[in-house]
C-alpha atoms as a PDB file:
ATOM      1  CA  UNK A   1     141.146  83.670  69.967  1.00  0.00           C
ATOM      2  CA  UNK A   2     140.737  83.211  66.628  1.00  0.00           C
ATOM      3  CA  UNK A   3     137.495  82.415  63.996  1.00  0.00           C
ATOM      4  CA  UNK A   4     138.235  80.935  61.531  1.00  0.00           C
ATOM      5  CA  UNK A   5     135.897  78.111  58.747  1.00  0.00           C
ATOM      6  CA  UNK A   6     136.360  74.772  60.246  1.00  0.00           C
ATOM      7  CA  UNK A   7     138.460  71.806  57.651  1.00  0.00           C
ATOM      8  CA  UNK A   8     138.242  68.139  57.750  1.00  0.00           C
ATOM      9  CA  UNK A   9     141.003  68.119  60.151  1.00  0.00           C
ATOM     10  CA  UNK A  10     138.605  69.697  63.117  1.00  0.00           C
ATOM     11  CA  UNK A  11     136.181  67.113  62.428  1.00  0.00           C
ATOM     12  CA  UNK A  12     136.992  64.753  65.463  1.00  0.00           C
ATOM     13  CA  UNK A  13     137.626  68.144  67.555  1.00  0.00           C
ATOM     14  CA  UNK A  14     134.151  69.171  66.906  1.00  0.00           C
ATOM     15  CA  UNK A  15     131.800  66.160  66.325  1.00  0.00           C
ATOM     16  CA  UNK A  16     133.952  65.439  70.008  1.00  0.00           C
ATOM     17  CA  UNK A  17     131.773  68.381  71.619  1.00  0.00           C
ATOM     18  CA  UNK A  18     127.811  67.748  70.205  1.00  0.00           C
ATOM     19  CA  UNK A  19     126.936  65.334  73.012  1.00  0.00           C
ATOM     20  CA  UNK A  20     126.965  69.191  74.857  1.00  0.00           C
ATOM     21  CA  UNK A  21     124.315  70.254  72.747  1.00  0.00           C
ATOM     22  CA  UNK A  22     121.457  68.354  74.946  1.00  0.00           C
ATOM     23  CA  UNK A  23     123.425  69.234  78.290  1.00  0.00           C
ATOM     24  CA  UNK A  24     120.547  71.475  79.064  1.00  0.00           C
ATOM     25  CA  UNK A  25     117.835  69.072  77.998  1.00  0.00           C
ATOM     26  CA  UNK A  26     116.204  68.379  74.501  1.00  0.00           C
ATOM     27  CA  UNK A  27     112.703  68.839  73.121  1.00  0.00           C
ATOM     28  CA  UNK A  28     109.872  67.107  74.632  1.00  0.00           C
ATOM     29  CA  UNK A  29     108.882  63.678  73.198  1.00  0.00           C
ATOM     30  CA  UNK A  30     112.427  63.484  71.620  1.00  0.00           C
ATOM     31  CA  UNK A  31     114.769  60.716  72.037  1.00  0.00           C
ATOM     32  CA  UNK A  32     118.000  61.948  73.328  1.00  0.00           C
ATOM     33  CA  UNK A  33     120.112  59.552  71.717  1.00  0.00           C
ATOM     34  CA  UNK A  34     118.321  59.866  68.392  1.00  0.00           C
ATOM     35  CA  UNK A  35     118.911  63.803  68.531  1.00  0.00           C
ATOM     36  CA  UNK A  36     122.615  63.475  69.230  1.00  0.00           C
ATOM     37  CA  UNK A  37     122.827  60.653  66.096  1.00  0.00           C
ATOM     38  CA  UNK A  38     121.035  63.324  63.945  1.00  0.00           C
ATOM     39  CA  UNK A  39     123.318  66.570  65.346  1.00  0.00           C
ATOM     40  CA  UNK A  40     126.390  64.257  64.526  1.00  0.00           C
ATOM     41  CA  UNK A  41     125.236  63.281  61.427  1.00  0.00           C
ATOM     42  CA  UNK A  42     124.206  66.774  60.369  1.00  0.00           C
ATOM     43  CA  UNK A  43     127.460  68.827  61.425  1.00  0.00           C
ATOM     44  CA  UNK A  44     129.650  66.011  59.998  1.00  0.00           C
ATOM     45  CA  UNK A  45     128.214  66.414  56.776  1.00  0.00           C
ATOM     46  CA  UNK A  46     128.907  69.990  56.419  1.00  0.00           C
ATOM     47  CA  UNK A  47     132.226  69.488  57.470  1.00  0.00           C
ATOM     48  CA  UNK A  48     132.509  66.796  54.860  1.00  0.00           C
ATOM     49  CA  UNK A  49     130.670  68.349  51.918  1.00  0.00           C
ATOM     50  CA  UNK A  50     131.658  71.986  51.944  1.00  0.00           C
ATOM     51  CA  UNK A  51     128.776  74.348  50.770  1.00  0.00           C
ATOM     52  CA  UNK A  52     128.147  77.870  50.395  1.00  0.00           C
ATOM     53  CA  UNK A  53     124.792  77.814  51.951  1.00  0.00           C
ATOM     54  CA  UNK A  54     126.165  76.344  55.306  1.00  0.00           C
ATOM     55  CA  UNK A  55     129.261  76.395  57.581  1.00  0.00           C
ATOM     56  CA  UNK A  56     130.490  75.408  60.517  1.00  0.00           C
ATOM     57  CA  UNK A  57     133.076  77.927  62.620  1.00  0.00           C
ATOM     58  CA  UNK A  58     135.576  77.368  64.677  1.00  0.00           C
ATOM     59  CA  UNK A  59     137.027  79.382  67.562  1.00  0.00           C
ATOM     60  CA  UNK A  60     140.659  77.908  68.630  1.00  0.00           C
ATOM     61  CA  UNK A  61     143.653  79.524  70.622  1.00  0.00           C
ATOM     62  CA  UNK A  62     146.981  77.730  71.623  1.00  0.00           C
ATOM     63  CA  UNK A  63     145.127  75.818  73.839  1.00  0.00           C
ATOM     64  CA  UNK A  64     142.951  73.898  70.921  1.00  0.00           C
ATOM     65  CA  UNK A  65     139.498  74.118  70.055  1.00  0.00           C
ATOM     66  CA  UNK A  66     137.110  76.444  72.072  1.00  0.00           C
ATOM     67  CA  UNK A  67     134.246  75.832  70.148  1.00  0.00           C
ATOM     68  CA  UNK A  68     131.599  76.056  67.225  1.00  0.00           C
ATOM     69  CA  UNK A  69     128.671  77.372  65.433  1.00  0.00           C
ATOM     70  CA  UNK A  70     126.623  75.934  62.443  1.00  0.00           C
ATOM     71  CA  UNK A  71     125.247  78.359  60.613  1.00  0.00           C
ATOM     72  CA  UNK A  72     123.090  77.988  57.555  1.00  0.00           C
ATOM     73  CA  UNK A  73     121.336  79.964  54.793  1.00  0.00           C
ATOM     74  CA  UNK A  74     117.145  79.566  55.097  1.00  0.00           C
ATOM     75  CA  UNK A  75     114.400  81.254  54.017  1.00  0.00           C
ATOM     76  CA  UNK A  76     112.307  83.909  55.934  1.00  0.00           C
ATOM     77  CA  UNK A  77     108.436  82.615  56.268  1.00  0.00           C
ATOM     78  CA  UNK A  78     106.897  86.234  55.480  1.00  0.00           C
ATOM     79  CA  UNK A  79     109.226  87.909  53.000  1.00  0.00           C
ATOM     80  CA  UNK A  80     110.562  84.514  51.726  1.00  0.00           C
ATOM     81  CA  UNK A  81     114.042  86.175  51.577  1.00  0.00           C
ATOM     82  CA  UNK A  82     117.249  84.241  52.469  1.00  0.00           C
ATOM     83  CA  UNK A  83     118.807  84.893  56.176  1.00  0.00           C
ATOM     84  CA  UNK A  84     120.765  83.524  58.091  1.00  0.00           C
ATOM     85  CA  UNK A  85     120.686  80.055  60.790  1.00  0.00           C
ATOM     86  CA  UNK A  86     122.090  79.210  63.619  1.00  0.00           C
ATOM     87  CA  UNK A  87     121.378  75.487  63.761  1.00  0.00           C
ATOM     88  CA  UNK A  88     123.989  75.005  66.812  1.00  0.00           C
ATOM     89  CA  UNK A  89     126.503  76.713  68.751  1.00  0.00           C
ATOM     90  CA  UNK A  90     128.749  75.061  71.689  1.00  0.00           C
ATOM     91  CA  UNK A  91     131.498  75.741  73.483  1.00  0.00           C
ATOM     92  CA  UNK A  92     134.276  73.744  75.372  1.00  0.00           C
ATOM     93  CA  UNK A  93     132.948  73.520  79.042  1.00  0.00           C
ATOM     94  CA  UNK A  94     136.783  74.454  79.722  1.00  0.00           C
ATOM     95  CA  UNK A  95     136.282  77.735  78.260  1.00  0.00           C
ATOM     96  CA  UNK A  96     132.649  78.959  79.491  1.00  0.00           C
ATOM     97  CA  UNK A  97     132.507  82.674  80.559  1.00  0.00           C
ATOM     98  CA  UNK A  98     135.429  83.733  78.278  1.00  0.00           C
ATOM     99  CA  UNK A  99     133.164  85.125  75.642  1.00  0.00           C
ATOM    100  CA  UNK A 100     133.943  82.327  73.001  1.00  0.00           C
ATOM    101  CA  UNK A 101     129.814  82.075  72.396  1.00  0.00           C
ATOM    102  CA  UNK A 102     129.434  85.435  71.286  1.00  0.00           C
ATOM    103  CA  UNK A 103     132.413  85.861  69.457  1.00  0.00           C
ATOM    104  CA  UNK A 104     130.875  82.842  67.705  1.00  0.00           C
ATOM    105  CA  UNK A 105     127.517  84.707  67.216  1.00  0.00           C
ATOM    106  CA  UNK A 106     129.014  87.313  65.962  1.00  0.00           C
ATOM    107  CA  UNK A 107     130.903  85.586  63.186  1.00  0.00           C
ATOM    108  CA  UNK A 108     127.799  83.636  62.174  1.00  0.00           C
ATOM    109  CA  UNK A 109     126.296  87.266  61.656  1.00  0.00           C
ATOM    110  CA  UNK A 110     129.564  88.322  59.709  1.00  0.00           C
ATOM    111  CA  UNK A 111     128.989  85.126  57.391  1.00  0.00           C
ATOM    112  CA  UNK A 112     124.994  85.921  57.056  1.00  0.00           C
ATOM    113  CA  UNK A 113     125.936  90.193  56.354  1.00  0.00           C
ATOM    114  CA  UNK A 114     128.413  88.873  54.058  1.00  0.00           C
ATOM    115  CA  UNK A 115     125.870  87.174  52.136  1.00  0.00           C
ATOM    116  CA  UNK A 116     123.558  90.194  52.200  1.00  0.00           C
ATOM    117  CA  UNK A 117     121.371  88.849  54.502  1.00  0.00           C
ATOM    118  CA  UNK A 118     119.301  91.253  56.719  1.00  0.00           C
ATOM    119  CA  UNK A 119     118.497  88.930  59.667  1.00  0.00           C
ATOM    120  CA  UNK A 120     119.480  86.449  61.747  1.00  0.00           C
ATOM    121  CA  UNK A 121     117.301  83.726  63.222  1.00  0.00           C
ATOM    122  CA  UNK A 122     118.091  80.664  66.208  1.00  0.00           C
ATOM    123  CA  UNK A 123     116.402  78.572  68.531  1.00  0.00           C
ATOM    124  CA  UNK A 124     116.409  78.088  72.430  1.00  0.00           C
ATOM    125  CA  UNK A 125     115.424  75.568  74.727  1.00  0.00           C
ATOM    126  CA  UNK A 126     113.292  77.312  77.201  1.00  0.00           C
ATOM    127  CA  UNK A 127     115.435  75.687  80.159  1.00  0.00           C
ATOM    128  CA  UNK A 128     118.569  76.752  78.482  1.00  0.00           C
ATOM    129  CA  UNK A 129     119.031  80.280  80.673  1.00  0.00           C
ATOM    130  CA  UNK A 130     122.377  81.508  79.724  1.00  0.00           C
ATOM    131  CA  UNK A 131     122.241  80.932  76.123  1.00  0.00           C
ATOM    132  CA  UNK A 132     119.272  82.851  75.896  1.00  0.00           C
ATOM    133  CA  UNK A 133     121.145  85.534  78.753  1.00  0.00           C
ATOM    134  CA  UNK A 134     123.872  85.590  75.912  1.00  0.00           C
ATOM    135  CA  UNK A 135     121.096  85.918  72.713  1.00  0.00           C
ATOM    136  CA  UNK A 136     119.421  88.788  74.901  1.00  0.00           C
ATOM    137  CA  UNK A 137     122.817  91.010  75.478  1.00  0.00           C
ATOM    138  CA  UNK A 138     122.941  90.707  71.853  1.00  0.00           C
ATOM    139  CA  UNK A 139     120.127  91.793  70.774  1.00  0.00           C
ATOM    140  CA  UNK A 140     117.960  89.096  69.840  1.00  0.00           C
ATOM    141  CA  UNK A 141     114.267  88.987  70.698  1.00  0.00           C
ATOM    142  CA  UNK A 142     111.660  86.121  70.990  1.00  0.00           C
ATOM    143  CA  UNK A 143     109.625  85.981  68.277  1.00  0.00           C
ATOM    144  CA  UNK A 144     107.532  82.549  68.603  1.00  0.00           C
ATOM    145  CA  UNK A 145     107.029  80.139  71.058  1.00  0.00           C
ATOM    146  CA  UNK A 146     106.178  76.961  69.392  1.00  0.00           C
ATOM    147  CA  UNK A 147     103.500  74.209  70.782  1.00  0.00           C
ATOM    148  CA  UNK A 148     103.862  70.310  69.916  1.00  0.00           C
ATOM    149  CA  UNK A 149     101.914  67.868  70.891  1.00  0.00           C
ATOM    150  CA  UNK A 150     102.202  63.906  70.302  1.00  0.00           C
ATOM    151  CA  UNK A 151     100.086  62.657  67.658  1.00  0.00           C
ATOM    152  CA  UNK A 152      99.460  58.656  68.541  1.00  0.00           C
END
């Protein structure tokens, strides 16, 4: 397997594989079809219009594409430093349980150290169990557990 920064010519490859980011549900009181039209739009445009405060990685062997991860620069609430994002991370259904997701962690946390970044941050669906399994084994901790509620 190799990591490497994703090009223009992945673009179909990848935007081909969001619809599995809401496979394990999506926020309450969002529209699933409105969240997919937003990931699209989002990941597209960092494929497009190349940045050095956001990337998208992708893992590939002979076989094709294995997967991604988004990852993004933002800034820490409390000491309002930089650290690092990850805004989404999926892999191929084809290639589940090969460790493609953490390899992809880990080069999202290779891009953030790289930037001198001293943390890492992501979200979780609560339902989503073996993403968080896989955040666990690495180390990562819950820190928040956010509340909405519809305003009408």
């Amino acid at each position: 397997m190799h990591i490497r920064p994703a090009s223009t010519a992945d673009r179909d490859a990848i935007l081909a594989l969001v619809p599995r980011l809401a496979e394990h549900g999506t926020p309450p009181g969002r529209d699933r079809e409105r969240i997919s039209a937003v990931d699209t739009e989002t990941i597209a445009a960092v494929i497009d219009l190349r940045s050095p405060e956001v990337e998208v990685l992708v893992a590939e062997d002979g076989d094709g594409l294995l997967g991604f991860v988004h990852v993004r620069t933002v800034t820490d609430y409390y000491t309002q430093a930089p650290i690092g994002h990850v805004s989404d991370l999926v892999v191929a259904e084809k290639t589940e349980g090969r460790g493609v997701g953490r390899a992809l962690i880990e080069a999202a946390q290779s891009w953030a150290r790289d930037r001198g970044y001293r943390m890492m941050q992501l979200y979780v669906l609560p339902e989503n169990t073996g993403a968080r399994a896989l955040y666990e084994r690495m180390g990562y901790r819950g820190e928040w557990i956010k509340y909405v509620t519809p305003l009408s």
